[in-house]
C-alpha atoms as a PDB file:
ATOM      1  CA  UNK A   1      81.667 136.802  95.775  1.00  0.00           C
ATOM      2  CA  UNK A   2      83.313 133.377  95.739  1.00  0.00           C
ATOM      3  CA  UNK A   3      81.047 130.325  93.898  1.00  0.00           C
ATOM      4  CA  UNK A   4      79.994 127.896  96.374  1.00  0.00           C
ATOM      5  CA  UNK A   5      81.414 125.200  94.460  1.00  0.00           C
ATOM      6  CA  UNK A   6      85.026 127.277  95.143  1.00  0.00           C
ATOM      7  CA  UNK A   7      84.891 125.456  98.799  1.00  0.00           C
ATOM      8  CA  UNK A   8      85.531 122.206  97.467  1.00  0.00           C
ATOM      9  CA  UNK A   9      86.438 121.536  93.911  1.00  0.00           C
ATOM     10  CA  UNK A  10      90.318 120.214  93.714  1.00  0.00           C
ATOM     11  CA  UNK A  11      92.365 123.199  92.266  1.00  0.00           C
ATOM     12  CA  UNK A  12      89.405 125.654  93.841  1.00  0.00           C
ATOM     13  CA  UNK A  13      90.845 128.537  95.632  1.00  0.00           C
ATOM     14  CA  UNK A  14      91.705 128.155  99.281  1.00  0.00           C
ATOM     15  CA  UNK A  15      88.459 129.268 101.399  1.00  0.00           C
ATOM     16  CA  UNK A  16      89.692 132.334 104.237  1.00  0.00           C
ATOM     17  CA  UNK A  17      93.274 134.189 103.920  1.00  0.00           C
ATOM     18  CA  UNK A  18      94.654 131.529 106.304  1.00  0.00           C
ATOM     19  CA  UNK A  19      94.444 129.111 104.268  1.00  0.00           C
ATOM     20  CA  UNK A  20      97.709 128.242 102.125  1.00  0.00           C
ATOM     21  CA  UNK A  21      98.678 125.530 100.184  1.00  0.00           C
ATOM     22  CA  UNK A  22      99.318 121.849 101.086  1.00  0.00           C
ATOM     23  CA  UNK A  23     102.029 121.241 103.763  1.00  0.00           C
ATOM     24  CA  UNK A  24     102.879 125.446 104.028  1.00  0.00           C
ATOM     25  CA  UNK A  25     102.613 125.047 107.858  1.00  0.00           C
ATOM     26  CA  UNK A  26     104.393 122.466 108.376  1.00  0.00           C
ATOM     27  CA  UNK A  27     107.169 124.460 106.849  1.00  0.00           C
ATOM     28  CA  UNK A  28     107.288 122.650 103.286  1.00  0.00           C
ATOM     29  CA  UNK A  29     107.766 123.575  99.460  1.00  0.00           C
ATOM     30  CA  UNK A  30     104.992 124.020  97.530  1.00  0.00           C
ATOM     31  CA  UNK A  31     106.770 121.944  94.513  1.00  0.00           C
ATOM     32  CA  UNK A  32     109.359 119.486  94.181  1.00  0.00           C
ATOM     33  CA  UNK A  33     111.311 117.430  96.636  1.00  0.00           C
ATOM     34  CA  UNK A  34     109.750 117.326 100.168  1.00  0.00           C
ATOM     35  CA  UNK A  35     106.384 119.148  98.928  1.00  0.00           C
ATOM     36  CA  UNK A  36     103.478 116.928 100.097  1.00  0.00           C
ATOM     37  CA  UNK A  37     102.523 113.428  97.791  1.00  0.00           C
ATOM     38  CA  UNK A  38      99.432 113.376  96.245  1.00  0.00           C
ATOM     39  CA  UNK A  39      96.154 111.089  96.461  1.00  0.00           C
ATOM     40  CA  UNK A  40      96.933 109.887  92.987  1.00  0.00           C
ATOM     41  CA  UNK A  41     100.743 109.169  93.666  1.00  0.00           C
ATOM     42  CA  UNK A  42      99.762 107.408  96.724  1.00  0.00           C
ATOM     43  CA  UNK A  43      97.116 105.590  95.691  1.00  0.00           C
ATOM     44  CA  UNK A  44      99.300 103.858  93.075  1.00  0.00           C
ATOM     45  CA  UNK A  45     102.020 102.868  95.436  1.00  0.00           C
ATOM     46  CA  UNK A  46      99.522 101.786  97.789  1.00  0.00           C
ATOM     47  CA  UNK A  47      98.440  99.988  94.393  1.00  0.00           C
ATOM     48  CA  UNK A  48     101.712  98.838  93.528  1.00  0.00           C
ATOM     49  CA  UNK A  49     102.640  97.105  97.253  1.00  0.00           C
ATOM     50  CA  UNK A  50      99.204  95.510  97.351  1.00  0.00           C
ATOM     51  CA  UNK A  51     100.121  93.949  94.096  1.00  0.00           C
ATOM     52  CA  UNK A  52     103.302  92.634  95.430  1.00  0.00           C
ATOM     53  CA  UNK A  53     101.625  91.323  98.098  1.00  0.00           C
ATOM     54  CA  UNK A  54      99.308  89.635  95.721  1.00  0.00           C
ATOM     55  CA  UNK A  55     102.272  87.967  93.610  1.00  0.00           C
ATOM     56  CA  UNK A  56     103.823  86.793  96.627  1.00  0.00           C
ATOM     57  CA  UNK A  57     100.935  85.306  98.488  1.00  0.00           C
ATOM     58  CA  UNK A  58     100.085  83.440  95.103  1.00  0.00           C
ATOM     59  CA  UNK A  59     103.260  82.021  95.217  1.00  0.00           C
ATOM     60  CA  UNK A  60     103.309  80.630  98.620  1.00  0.00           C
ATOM     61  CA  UNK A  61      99.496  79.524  99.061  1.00  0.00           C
ATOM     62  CA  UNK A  62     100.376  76.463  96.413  1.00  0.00           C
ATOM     63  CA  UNK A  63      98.704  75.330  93.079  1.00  0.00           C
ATOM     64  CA  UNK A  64      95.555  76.979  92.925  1.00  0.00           C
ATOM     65  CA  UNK A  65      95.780  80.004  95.685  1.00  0.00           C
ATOM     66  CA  UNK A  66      92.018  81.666  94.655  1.00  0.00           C
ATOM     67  CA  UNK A  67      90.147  78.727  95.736  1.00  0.00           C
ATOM     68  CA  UNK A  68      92.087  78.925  99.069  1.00  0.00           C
ATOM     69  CA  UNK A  69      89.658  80.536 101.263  1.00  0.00           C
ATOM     70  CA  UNK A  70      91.940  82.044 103.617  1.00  0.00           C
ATOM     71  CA  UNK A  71      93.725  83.450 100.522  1.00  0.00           C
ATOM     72  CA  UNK A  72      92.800  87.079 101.227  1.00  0.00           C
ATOM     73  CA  UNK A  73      93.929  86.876 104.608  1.00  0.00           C
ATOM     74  CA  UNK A  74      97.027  85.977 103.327  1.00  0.00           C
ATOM     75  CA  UNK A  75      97.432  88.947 101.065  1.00  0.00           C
ATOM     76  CA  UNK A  76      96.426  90.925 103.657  1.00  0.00           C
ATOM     77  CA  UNK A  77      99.140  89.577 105.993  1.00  0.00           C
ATOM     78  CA  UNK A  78     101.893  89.623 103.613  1.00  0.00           C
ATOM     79  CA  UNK A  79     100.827  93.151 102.291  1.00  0.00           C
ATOM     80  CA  UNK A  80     101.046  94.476 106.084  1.00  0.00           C
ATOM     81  CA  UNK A  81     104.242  92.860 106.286  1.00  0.00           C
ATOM     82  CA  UNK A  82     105.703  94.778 102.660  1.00  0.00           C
ATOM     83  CA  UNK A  83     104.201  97.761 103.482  1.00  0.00           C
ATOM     84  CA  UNK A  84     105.193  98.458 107.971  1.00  0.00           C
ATOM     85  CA  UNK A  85     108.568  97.367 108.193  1.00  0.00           C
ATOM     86  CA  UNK A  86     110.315  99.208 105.416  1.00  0.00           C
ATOM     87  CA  UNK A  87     108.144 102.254 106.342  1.00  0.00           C
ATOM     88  CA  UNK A  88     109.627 101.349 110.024  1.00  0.00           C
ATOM     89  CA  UNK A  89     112.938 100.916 109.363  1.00  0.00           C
ATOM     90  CA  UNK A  90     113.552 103.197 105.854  1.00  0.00           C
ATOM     91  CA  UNK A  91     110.413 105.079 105.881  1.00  0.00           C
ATOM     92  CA  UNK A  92     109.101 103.995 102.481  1.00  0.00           C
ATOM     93  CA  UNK A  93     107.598 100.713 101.268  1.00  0.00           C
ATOM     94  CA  UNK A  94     108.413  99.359  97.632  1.00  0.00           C
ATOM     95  CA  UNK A  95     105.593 101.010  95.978  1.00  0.00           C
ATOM     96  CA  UNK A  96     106.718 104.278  97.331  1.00  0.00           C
ATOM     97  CA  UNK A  97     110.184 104.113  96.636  1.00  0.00           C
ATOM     98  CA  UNK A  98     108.521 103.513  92.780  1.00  0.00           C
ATOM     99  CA  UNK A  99     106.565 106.712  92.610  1.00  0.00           C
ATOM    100  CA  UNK A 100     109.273 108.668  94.469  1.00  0.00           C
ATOM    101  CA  UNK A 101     107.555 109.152  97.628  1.00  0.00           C
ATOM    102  CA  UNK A 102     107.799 108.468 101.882  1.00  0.00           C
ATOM    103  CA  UNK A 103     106.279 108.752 104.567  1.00  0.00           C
ATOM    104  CA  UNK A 104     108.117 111.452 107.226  1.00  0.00           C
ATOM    105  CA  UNK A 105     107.435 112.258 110.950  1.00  0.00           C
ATOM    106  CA  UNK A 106     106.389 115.961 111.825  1.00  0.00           C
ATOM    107  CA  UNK A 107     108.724 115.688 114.728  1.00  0.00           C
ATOM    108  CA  UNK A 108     111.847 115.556 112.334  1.00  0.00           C
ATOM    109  CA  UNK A 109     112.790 112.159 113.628  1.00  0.00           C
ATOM    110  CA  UNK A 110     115.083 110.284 110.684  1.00  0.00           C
ATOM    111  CA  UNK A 111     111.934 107.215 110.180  1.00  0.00           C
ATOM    112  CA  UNK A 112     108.772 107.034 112.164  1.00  0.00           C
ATOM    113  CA  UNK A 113     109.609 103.948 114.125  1.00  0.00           C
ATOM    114  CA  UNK A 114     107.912 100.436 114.601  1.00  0.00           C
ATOM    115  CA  UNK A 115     104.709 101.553 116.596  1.00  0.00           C
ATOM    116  CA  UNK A 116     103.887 104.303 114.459  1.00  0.00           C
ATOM    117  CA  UNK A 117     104.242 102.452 110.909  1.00  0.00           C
ATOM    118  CA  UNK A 118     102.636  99.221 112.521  1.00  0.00           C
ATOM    119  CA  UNK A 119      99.587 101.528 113.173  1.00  0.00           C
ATOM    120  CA  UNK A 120      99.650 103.615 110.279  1.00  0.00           C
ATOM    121  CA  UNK A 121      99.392 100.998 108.501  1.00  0.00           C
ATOM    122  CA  UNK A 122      96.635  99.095 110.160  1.00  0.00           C
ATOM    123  CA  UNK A 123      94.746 101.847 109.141  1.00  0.00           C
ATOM    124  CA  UNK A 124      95.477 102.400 106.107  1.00  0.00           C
ATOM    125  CA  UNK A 125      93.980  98.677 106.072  1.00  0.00           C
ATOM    126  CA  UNK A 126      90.528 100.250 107.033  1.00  0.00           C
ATOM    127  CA  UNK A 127      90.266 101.978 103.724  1.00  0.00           C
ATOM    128  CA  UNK A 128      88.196 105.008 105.316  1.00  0.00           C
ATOM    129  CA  UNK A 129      91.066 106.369 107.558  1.00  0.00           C
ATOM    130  CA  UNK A 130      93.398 107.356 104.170  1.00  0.00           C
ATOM    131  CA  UNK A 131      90.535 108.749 102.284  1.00  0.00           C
ATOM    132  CA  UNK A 132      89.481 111.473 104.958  1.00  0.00           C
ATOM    133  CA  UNK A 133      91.880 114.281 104.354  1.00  0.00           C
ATOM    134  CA  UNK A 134      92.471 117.317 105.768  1.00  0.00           C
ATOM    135  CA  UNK A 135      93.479 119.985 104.072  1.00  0.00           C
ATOM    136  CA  UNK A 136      97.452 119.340 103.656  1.00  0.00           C
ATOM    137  CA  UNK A 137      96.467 115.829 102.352  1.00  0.00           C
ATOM    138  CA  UNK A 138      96.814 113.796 105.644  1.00  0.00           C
ATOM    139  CA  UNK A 139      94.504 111.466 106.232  1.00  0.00           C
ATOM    140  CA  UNK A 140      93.407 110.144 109.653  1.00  0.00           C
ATOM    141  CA  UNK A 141      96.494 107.773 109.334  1.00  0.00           C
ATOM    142  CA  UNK A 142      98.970 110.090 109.226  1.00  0.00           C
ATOM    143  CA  UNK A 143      97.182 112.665 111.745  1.00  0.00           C
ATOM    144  CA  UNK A 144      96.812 109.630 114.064  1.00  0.00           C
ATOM    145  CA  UNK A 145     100.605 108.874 113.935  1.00  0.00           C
ATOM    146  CA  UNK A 146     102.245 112.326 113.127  1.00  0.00           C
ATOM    147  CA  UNK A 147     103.015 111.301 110.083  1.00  0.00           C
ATOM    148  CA  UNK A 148     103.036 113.689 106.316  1.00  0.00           C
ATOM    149  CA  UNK A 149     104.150 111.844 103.010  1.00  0.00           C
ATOM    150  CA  UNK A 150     106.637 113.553 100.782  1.00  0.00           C
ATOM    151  CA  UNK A 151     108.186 113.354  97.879  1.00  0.00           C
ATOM    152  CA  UNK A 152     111.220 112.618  97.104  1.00  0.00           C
ATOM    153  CA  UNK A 153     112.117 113.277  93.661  1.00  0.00           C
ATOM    154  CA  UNK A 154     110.987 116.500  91.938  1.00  0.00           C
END
């Protein structure tokens, strides 16, 4: 008899024989290139572009951007910016491209196009919607906009 603890502990075995690992239905590896990214990967690219966004809006916002009050606005703005329209139009931001991962449609279109990345990434700006994850690692973004990120280096 399986531990009760078995159902959800990371690295736990699978709960019912249907249950396979991450991105198996959708007709990926289980390792290397194209196998499904993982929270820690993608939370430090998500890291990494929110930090570029950071650097940048302290640049523009002039001499002393953190008594600014609209200053997180504007890194929220010019994050949104980094991180939709390369995943629009290359289907990776900066911080992905770092860690060697992108974001791919289920319907094996080439990128996922401006509607879907301008949504996925509103939100991913909600916090919640990334961190509630099914079990091949998509959160409600990606479910909401048919979306799975990969990797793309082994």
């Amino acid at each position: 008899m399986a531990r009760w603890s078995e159902s959800w502990l990371p690295g736990s075995v699978p709960a019912g024989p249907s249950a396979g690992y991450p991105g198996e239905k959708y007709g990926l590896p289980e390792h290397g290139v194209s196998s499904v990214a993982g929270l820690g990967r993608r939370f430090v690219a998500l890291a990494l572009d929110w930090l570029i966004g950071y650097l940048i809006a302290a640049l523009v916002s002039g001499p002393d951007p953190l008594t600014n009050p609209s200053f997180s606005w504007t890194v929220l703005g010019i994050w949104f910016l980094l991180t939709a329209v390369p995943v629009a139009i290359f289907g990776a931001s900066a911080g992905m491209t770092a860690l060697g991962i992108r974001v791919a449609s289920l319907d094996n279109s080439a990128v996922i196009g401006v509607p879907r990345a301008l949504l996925r990434t509103a939100l991913t700006a909600l916090v919640l919607p990334p961190l509630a994850r099914d079990s091949d690692g998509r959160g409600w973004h990606d479910r909401a906009t048919r979306t799975i990120v990969v990797r793309t280096r082994g």
